[in-house]
N, C-alpha and C. Protein backbone atom coordinates (compact mmCIF):
# COMPACT_ATOMS: atom_id res chain seq x y z
N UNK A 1 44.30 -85.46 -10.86
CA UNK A 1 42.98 -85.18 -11.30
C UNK A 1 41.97 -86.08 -10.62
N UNK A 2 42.19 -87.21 -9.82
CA UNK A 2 41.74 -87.99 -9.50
C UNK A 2 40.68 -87.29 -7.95
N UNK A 3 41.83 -86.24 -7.20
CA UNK A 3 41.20 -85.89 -6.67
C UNK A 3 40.36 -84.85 -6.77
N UNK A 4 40.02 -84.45 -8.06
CA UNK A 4 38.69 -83.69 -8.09
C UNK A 4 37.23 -84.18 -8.65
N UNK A 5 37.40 -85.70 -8.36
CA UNK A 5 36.31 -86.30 -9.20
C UNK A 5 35.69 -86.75 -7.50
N UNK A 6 34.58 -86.59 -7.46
CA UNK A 6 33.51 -87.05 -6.67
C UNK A 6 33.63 -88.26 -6.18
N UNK A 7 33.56 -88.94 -5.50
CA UNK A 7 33.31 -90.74 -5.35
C UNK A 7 31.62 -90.50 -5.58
N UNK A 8 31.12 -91.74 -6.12
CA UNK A 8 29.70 -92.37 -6.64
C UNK A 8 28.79 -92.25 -5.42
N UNK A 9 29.74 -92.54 -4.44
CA UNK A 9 28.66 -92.53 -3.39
C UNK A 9 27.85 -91.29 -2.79
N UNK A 10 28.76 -89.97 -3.13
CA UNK A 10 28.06 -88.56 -2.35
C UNK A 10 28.02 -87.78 -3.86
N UNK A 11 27.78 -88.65 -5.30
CA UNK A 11 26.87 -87.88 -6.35
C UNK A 11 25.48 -87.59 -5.42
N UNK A 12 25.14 -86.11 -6.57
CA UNK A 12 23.51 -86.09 -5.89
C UNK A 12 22.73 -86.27 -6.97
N UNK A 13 21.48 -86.58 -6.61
CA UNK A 13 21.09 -87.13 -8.07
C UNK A 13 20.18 -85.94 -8.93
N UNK A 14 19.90 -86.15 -9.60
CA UNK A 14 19.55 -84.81 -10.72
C UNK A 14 17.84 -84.23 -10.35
N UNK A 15 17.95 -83.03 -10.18
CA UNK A 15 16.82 -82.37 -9.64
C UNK A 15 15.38 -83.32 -10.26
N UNK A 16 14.35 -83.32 -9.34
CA UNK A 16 13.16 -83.87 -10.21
C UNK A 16 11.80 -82.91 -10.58
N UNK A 17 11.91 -82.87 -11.89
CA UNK A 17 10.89 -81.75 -12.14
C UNK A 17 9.19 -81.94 -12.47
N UNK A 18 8.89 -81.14 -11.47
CA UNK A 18 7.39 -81.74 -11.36
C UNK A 18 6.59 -81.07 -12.31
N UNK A 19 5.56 -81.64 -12.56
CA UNK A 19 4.74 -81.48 -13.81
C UNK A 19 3.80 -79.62 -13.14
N UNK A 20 3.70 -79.55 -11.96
CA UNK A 20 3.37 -78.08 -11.76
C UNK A 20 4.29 -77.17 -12.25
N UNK A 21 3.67 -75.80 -12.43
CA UNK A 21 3.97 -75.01 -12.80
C UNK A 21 4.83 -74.05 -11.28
N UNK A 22 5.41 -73.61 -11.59
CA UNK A 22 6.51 -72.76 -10.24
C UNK A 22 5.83 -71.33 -10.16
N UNK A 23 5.87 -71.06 -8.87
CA UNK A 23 4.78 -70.24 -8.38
C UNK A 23 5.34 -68.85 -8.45
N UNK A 24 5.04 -67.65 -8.54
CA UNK A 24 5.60 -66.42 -8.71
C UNK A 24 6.33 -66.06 -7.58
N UNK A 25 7.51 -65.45 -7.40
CA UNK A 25 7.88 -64.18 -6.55
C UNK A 25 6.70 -64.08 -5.69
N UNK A 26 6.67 -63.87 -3.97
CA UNK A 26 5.59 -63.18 -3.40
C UNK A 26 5.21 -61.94 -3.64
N UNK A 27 6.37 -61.25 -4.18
CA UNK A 27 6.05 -59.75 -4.14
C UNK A 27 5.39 -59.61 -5.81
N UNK A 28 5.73 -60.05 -6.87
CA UNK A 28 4.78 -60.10 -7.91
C UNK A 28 3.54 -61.27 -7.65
N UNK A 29 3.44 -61.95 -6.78
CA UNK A 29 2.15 -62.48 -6.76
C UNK A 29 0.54 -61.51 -6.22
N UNK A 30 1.82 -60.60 -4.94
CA UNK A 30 0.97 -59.84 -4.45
C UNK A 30 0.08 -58.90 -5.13
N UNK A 31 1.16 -58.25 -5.99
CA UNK A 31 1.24 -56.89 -6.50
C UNK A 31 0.15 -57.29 -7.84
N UNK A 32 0.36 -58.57 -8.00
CA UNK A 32 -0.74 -58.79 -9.35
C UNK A 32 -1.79 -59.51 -9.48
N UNK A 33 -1.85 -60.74 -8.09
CA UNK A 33 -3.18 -60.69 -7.51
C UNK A 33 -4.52 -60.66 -8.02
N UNK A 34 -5.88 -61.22 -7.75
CA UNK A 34 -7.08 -60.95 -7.90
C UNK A 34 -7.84 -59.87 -7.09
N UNK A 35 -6.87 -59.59 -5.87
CA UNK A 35 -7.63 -58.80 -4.89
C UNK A 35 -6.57 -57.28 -5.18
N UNK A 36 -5.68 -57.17 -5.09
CA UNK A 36 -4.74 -55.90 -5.86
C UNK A 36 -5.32 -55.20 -7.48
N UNK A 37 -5.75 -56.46 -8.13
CA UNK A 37 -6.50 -55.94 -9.32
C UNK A 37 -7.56 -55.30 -9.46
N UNK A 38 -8.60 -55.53 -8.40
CA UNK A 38 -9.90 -55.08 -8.18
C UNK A 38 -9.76 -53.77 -7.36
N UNK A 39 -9.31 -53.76 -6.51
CA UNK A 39 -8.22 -53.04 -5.93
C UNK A 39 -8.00 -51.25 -6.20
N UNK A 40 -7.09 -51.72 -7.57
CA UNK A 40 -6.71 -50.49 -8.42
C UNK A 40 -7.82 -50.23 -9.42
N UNK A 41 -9.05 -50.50 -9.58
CA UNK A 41 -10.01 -50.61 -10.31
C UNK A 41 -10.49 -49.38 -9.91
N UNK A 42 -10.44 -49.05 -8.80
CA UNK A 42 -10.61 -47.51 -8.77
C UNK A 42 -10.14 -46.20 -8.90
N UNK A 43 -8.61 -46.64 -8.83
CA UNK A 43 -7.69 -45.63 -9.22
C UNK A 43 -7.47 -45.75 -10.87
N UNK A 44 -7.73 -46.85 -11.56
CA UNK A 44 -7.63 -46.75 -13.09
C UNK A 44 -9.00 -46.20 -13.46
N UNK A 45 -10.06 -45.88 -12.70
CA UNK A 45 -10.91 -44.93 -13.27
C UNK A 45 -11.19 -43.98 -12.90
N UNK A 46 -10.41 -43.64 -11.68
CA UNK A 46 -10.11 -42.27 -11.38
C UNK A 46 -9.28 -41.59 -12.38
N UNK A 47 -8.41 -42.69 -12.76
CA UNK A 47 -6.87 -41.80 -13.88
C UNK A 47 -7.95 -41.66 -14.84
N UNK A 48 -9.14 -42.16 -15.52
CA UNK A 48 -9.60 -42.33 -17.15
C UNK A 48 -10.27 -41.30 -16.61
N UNK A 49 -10.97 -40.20 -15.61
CA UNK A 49 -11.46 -39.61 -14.95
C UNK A 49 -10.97 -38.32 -15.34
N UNK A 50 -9.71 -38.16 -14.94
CA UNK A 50 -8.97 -37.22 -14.82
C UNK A 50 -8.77 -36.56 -16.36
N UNK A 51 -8.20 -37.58 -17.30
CA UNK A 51 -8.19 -37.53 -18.67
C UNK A 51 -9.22 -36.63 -18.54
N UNK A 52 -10.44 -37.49 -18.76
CA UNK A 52 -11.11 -36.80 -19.46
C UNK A 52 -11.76 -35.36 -18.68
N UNK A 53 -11.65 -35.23 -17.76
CA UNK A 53 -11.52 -34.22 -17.42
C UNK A 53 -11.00 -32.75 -17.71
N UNK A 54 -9.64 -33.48 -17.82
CA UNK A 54 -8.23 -32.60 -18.64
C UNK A 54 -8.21 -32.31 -20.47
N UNK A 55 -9.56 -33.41 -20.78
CA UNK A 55 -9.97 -32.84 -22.47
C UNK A 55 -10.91 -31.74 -22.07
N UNK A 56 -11.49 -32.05 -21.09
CA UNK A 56 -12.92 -31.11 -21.19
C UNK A 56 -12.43 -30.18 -21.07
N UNK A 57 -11.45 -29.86 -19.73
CA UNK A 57 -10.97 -28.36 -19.24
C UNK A 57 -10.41 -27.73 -20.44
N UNK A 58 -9.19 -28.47 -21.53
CA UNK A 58 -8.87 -28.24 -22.71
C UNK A 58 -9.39 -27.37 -23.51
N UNK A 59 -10.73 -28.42 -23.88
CA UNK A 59 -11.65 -28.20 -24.84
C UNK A 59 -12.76 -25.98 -24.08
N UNK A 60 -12.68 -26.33 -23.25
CA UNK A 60 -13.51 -25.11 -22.73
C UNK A 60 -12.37 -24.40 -22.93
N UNK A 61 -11.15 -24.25 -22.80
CA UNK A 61 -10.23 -22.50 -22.48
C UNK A 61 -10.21 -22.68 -24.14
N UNK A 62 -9.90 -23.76 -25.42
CA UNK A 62 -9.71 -22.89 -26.54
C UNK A 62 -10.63 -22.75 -26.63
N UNK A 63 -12.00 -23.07 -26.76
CA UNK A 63 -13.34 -22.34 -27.21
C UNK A 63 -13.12 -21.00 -26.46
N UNK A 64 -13.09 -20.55 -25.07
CA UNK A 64 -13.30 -19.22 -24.92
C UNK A 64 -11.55 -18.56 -25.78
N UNK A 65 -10.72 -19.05 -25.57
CA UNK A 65 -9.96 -18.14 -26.43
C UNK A 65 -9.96 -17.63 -27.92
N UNK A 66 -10.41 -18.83 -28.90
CA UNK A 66 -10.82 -18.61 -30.31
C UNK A 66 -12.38 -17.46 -30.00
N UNK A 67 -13.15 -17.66 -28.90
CA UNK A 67 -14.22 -16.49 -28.76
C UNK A 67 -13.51 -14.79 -28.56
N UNK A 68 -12.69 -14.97 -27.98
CA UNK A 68 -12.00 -13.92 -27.79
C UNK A 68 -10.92 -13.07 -29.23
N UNK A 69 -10.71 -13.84 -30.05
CA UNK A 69 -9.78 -13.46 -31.37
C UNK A 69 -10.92 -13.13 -32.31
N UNK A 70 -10.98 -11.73 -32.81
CA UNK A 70 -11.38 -11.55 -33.59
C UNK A 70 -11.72 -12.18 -34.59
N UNK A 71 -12.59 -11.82 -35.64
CA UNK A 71 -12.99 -12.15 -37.37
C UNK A 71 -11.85 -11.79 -37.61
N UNK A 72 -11.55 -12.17 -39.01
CA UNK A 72 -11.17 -11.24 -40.24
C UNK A 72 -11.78 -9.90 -40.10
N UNK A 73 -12.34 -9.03 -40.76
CA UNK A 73 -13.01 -8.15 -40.69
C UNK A 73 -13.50 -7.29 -39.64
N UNK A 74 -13.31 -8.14 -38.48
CA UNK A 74 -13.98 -7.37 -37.46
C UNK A 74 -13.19 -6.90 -37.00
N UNK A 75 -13.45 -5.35 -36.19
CA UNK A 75 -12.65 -4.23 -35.53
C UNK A 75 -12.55 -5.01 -34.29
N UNK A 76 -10.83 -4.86 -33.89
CA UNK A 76 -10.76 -5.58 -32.93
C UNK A 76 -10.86 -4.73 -31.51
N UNK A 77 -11.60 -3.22 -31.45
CA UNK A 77 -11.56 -2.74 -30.16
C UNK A 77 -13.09 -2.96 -29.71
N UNK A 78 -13.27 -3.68 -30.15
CA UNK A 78 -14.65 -3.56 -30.16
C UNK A 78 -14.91 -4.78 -29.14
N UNK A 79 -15.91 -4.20 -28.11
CA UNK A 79 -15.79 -5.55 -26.62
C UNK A 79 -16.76 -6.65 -27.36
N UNK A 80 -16.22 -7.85 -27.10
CA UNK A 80 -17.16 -9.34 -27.00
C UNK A 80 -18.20 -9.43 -25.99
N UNK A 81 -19.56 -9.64 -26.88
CA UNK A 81 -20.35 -10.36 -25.51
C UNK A 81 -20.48 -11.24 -24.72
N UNK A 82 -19.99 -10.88 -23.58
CA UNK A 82 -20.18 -12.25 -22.58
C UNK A 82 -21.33 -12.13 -21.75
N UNK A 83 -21.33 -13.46 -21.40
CA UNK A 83 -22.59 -13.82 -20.47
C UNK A 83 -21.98 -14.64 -19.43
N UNK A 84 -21.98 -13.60 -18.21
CA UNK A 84 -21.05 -13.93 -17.12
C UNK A 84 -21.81 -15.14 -15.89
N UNK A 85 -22.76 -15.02 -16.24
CA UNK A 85 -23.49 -16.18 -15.58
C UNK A 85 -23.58 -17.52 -16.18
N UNK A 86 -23.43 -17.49 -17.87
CA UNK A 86 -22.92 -18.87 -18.30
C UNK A 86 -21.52 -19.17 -18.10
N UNK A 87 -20.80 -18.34 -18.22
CA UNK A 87 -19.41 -18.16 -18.20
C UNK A 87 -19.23 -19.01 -16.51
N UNK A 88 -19.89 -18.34 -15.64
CA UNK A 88 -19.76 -18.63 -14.03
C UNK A 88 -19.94 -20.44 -13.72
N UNK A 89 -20.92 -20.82 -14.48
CA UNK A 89 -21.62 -21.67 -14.35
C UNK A 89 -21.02 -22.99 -14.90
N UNK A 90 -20.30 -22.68 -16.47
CA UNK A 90 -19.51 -23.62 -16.96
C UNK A 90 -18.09 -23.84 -16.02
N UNK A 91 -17.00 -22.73 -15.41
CA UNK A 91 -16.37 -22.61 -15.04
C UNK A 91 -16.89 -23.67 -13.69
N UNK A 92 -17.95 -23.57 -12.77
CA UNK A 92 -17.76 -23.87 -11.67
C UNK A 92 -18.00 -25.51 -11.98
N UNK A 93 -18.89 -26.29 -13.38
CA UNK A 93 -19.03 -27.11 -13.50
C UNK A 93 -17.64 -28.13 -14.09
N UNK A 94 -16.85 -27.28 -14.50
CA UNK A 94 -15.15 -27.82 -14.96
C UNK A 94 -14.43 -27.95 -13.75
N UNK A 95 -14.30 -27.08 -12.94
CA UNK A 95 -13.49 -27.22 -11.62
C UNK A 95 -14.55 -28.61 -10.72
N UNK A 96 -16.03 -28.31 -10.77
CA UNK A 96 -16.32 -29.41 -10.06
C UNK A 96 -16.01 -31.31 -10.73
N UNK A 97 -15.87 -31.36 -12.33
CA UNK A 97 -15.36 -32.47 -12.68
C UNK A 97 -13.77 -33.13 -12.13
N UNK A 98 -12.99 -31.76 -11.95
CA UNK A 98 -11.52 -32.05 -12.22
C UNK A 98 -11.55 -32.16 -10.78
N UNK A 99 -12.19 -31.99 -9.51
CA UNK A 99 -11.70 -32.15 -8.25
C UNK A 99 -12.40 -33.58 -7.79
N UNK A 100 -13.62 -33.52 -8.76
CA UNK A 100 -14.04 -35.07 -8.12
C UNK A 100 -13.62 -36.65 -8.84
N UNK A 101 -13.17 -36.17 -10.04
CA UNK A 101 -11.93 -37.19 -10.65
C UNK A 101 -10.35 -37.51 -10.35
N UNK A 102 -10.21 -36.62 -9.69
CA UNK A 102 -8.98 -36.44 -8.80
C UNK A 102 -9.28 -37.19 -7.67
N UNK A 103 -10.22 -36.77 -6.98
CA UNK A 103 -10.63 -37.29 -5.94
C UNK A 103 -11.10 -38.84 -6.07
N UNK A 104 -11.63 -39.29 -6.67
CA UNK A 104 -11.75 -40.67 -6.83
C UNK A 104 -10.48 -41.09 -7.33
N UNK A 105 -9.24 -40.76 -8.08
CA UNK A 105 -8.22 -40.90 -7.89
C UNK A 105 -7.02 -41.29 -7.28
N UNK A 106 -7.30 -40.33 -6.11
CA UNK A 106 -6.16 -40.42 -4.78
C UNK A 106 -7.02 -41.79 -4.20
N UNK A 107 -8.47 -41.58 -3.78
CA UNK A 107 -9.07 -42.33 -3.26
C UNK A 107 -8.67 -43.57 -3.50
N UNK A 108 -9.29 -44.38 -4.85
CA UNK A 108 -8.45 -45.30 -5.39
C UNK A 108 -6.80 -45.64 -4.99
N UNK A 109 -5.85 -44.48 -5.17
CA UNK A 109 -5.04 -45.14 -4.96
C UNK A 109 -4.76 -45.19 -3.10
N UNK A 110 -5.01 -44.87 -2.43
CA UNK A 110 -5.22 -44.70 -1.23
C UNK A 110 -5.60 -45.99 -0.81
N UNK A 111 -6.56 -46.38 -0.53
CA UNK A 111 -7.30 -47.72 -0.89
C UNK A 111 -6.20 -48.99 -1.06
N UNK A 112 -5.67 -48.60 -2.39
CA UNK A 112 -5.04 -50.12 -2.73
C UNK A 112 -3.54 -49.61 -1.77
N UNK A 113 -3.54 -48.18 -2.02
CA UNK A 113 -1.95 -48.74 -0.77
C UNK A 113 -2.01 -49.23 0.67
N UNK A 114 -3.59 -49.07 1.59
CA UNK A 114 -3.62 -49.15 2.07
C UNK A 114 -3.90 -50.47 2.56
N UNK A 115 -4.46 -51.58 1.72
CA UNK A 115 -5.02 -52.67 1.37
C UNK A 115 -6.03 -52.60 2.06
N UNK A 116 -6.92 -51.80 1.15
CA UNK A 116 -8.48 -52.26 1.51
C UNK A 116 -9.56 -52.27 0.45
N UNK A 117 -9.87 -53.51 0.03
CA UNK A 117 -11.08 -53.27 -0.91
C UNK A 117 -12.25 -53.67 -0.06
N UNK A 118 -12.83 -53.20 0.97
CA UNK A 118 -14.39 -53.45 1.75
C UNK A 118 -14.41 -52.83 2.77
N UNK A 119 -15.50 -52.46 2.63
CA UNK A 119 -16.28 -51.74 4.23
C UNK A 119 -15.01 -52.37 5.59
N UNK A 120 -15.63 -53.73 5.23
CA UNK A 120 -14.81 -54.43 6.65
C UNK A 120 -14.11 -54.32 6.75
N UNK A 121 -12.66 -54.63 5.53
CA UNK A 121 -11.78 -54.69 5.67
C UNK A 121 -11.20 -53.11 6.58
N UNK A 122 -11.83 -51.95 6.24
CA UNK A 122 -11.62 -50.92 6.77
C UNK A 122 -12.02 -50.92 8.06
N UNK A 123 -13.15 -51.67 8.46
CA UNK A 123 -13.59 -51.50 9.66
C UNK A 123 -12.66 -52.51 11.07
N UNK A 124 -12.31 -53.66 10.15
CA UNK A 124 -10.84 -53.79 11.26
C UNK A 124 -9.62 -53.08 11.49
N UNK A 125 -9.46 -52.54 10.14
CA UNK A 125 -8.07 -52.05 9.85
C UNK A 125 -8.44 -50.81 11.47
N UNK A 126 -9.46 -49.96 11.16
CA UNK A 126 -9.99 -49.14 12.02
C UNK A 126 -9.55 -49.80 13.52
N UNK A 127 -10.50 -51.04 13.80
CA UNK A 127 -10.65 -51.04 15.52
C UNK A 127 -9.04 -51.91 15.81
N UNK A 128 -8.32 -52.26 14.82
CA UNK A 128 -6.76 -52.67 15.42
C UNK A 128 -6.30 -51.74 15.69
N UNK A 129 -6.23 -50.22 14.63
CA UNK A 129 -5.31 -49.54 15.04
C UNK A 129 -6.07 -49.02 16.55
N UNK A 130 -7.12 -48.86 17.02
CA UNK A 130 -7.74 -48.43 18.11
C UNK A 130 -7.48 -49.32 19.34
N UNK A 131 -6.99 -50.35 19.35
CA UNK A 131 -7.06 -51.63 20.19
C UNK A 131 -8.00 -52.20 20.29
N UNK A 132 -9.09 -51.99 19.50
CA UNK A 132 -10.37 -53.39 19.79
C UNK A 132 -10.59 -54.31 18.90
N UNK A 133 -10.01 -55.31 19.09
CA UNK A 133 -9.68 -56.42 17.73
C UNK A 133 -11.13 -57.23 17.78
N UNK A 134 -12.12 -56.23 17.68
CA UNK A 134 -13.50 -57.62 17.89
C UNK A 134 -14.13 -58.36 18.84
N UNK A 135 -13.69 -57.67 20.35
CA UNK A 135 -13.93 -58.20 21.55
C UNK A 135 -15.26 -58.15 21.50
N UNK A 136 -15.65 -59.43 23.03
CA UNK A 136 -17.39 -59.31 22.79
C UNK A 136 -17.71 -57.97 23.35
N UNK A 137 -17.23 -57.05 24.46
CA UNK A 137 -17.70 -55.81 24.74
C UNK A 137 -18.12 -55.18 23.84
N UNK A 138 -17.34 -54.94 22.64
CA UNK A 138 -17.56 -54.04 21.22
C UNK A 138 -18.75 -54.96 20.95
N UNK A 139 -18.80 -56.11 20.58
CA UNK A 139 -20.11 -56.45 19.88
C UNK A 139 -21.39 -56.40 20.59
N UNK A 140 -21.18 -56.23 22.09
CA UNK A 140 -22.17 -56.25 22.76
C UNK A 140 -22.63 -54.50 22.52
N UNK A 141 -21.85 -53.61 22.78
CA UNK A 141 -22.21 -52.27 22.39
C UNK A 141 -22.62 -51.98 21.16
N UNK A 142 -22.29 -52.71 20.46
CA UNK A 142 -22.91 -52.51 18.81
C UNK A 142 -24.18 -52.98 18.86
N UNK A 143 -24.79 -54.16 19.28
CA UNK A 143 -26.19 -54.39 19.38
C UNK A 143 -26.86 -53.23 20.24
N UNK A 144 -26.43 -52.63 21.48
CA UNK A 144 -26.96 -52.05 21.79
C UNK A 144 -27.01 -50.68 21.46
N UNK A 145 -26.22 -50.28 20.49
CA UNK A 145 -26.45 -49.33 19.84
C UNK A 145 -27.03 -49.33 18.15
N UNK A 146 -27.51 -50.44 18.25
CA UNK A 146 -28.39 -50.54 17.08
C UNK A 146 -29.69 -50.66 17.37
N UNK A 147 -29.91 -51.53 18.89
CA UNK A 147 -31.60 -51.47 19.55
C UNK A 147 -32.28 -50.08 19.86
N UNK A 148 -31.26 -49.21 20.05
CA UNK A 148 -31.24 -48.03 19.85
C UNK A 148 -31.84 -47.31 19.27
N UNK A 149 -30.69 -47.49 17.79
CA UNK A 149 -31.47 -46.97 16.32
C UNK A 149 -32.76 -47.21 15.88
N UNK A 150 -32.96 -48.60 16.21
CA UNK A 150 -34.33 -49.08 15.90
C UNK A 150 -35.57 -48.55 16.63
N UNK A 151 -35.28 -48.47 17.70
CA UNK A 151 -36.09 -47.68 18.99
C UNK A 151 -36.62 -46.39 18.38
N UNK A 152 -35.45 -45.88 17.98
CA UNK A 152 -35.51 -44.65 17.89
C UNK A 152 -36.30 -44.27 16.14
N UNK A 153 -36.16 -45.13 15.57
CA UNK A 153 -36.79 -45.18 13.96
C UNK A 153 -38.51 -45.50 14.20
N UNK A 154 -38.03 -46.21 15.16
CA UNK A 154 -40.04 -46.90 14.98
C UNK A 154 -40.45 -45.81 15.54
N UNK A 155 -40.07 -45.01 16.99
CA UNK A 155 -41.06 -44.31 17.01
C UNK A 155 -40.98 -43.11 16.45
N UNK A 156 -40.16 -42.83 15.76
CA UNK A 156 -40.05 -41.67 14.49
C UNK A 156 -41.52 -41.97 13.54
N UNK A 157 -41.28 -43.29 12.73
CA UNK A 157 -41.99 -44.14 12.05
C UNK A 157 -43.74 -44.03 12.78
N UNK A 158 -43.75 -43.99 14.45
CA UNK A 158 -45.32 -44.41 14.84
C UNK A 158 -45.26 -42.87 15.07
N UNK A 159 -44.72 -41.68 15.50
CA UNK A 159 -45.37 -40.41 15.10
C UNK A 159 -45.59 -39.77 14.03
N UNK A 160 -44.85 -40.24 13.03
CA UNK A 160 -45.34 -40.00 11.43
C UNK A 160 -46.80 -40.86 10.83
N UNK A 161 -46.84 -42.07 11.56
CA UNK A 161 -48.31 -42.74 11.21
C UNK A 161 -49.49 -41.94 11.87
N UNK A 162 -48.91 -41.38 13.01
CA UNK A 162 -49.72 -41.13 13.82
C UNK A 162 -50.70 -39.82 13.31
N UNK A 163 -49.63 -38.79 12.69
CA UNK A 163 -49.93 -37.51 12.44
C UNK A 163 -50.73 -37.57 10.98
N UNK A 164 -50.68 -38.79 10.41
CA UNK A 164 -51.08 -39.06 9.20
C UNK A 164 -52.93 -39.48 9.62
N UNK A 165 -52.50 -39.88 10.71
CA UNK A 165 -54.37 -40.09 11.63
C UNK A 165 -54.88 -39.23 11.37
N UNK A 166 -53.96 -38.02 12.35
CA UNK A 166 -54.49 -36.68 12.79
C UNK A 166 -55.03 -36.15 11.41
N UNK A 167 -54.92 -35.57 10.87
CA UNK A 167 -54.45 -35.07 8.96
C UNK A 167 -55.67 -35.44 8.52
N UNK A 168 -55.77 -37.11 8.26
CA UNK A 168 -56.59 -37.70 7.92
C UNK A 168 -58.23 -37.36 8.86
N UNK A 169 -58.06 -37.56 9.94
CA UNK A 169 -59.49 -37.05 10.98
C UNK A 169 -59.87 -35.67 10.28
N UNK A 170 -58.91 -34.49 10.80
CA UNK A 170 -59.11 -33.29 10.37
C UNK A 170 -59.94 -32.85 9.02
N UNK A 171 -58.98 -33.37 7.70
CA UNK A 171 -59.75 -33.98 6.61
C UNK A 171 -61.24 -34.27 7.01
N UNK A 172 -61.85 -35.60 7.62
CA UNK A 172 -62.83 -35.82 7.58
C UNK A 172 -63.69 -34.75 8.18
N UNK A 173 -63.76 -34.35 8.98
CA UNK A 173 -64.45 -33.42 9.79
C UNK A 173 -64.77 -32.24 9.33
N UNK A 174 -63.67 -31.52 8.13
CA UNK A 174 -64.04 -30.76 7.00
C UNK A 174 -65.11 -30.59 6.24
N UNK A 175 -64.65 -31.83 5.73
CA UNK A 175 -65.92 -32.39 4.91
C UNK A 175 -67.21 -33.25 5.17
């Protein structure tokens, strides 16, 4: 038995436990995050979206079906009045809730699978996959396609002042 006891000299000595706290898994740090949270902030109100969406759509087919079931009393060959232009109108306003709550939906989740919560962040994700990681060429073309814009606004901007002259003269000369 002697030889299964250790010699003193290659004991190791007992772990030392530090007063911090031990840091998560990377993959639950990721996944739960301040920037993953904000993240899915759009897909959890795309889903509360959808809900309610899915009450409304609900709520509209039994109202038109209880419209459709007779009284007590009433002869049932007898046609219901509809009004096919409210009818048209509610219908197109239910389909337009349920596609754009959906749609902020996927969006949302799209987004966080893709990891992007910002303009920018999209706008690199964009020029890596393109090969332009931010070179000065690109930034030099971006100014010059913004001196551009501006060029092109002011004198939008000085023929709209301008015609406001004209307008204005005309006016006077009227009167």
């Amino acid at each position: 038995m002697a030889f299964l006891q250790q010699p003193s000299s290659m004991a190791q000595p007992p772990p030392i436990r530090s007063s911090q706290p031990s840091e998560a898994p990377e993959s639950q740090s990721a996944f739960f995050s301040q920037r993953s949270r904000r993240q899915l902030g759009l897909f959890v109100i795309g889903a509360g979206f959808v809900a309610a969406s899915a009450a409304i759509t609900r709520r509209s087919l039994v109202k038109r079906y209880k419209a459709s079931v007779p009284r007590f009393y009433q002869p049932s060959n007898r046609p219901t009045e509809v009004n096919g232009g409210l009818e048209a109108f509610e219908a197109l306003n239910v389909a337009t809730v349920n596609v754009v709550s959906s749609a902020i939906m996927v969006s949302g989740g799209l987004l966080w699978a893709f990891d992007i919560s910002s303009v920018d962040d999209m706008r690199k994700k964009v020029r890596r996959r393109m090969g332009a990681a931010g070179s000065d060429e690109d930034k030099g073309a971006e100014e010059e396609i913004e001196e551009w814009v501006a060029s092109i606004l002011s004198r939008k901007e000085f023929k709209h002042l301008k015609s406001m002259e004209r307008t204005k003269d005309e006016e006077e000369k009227k009167s």
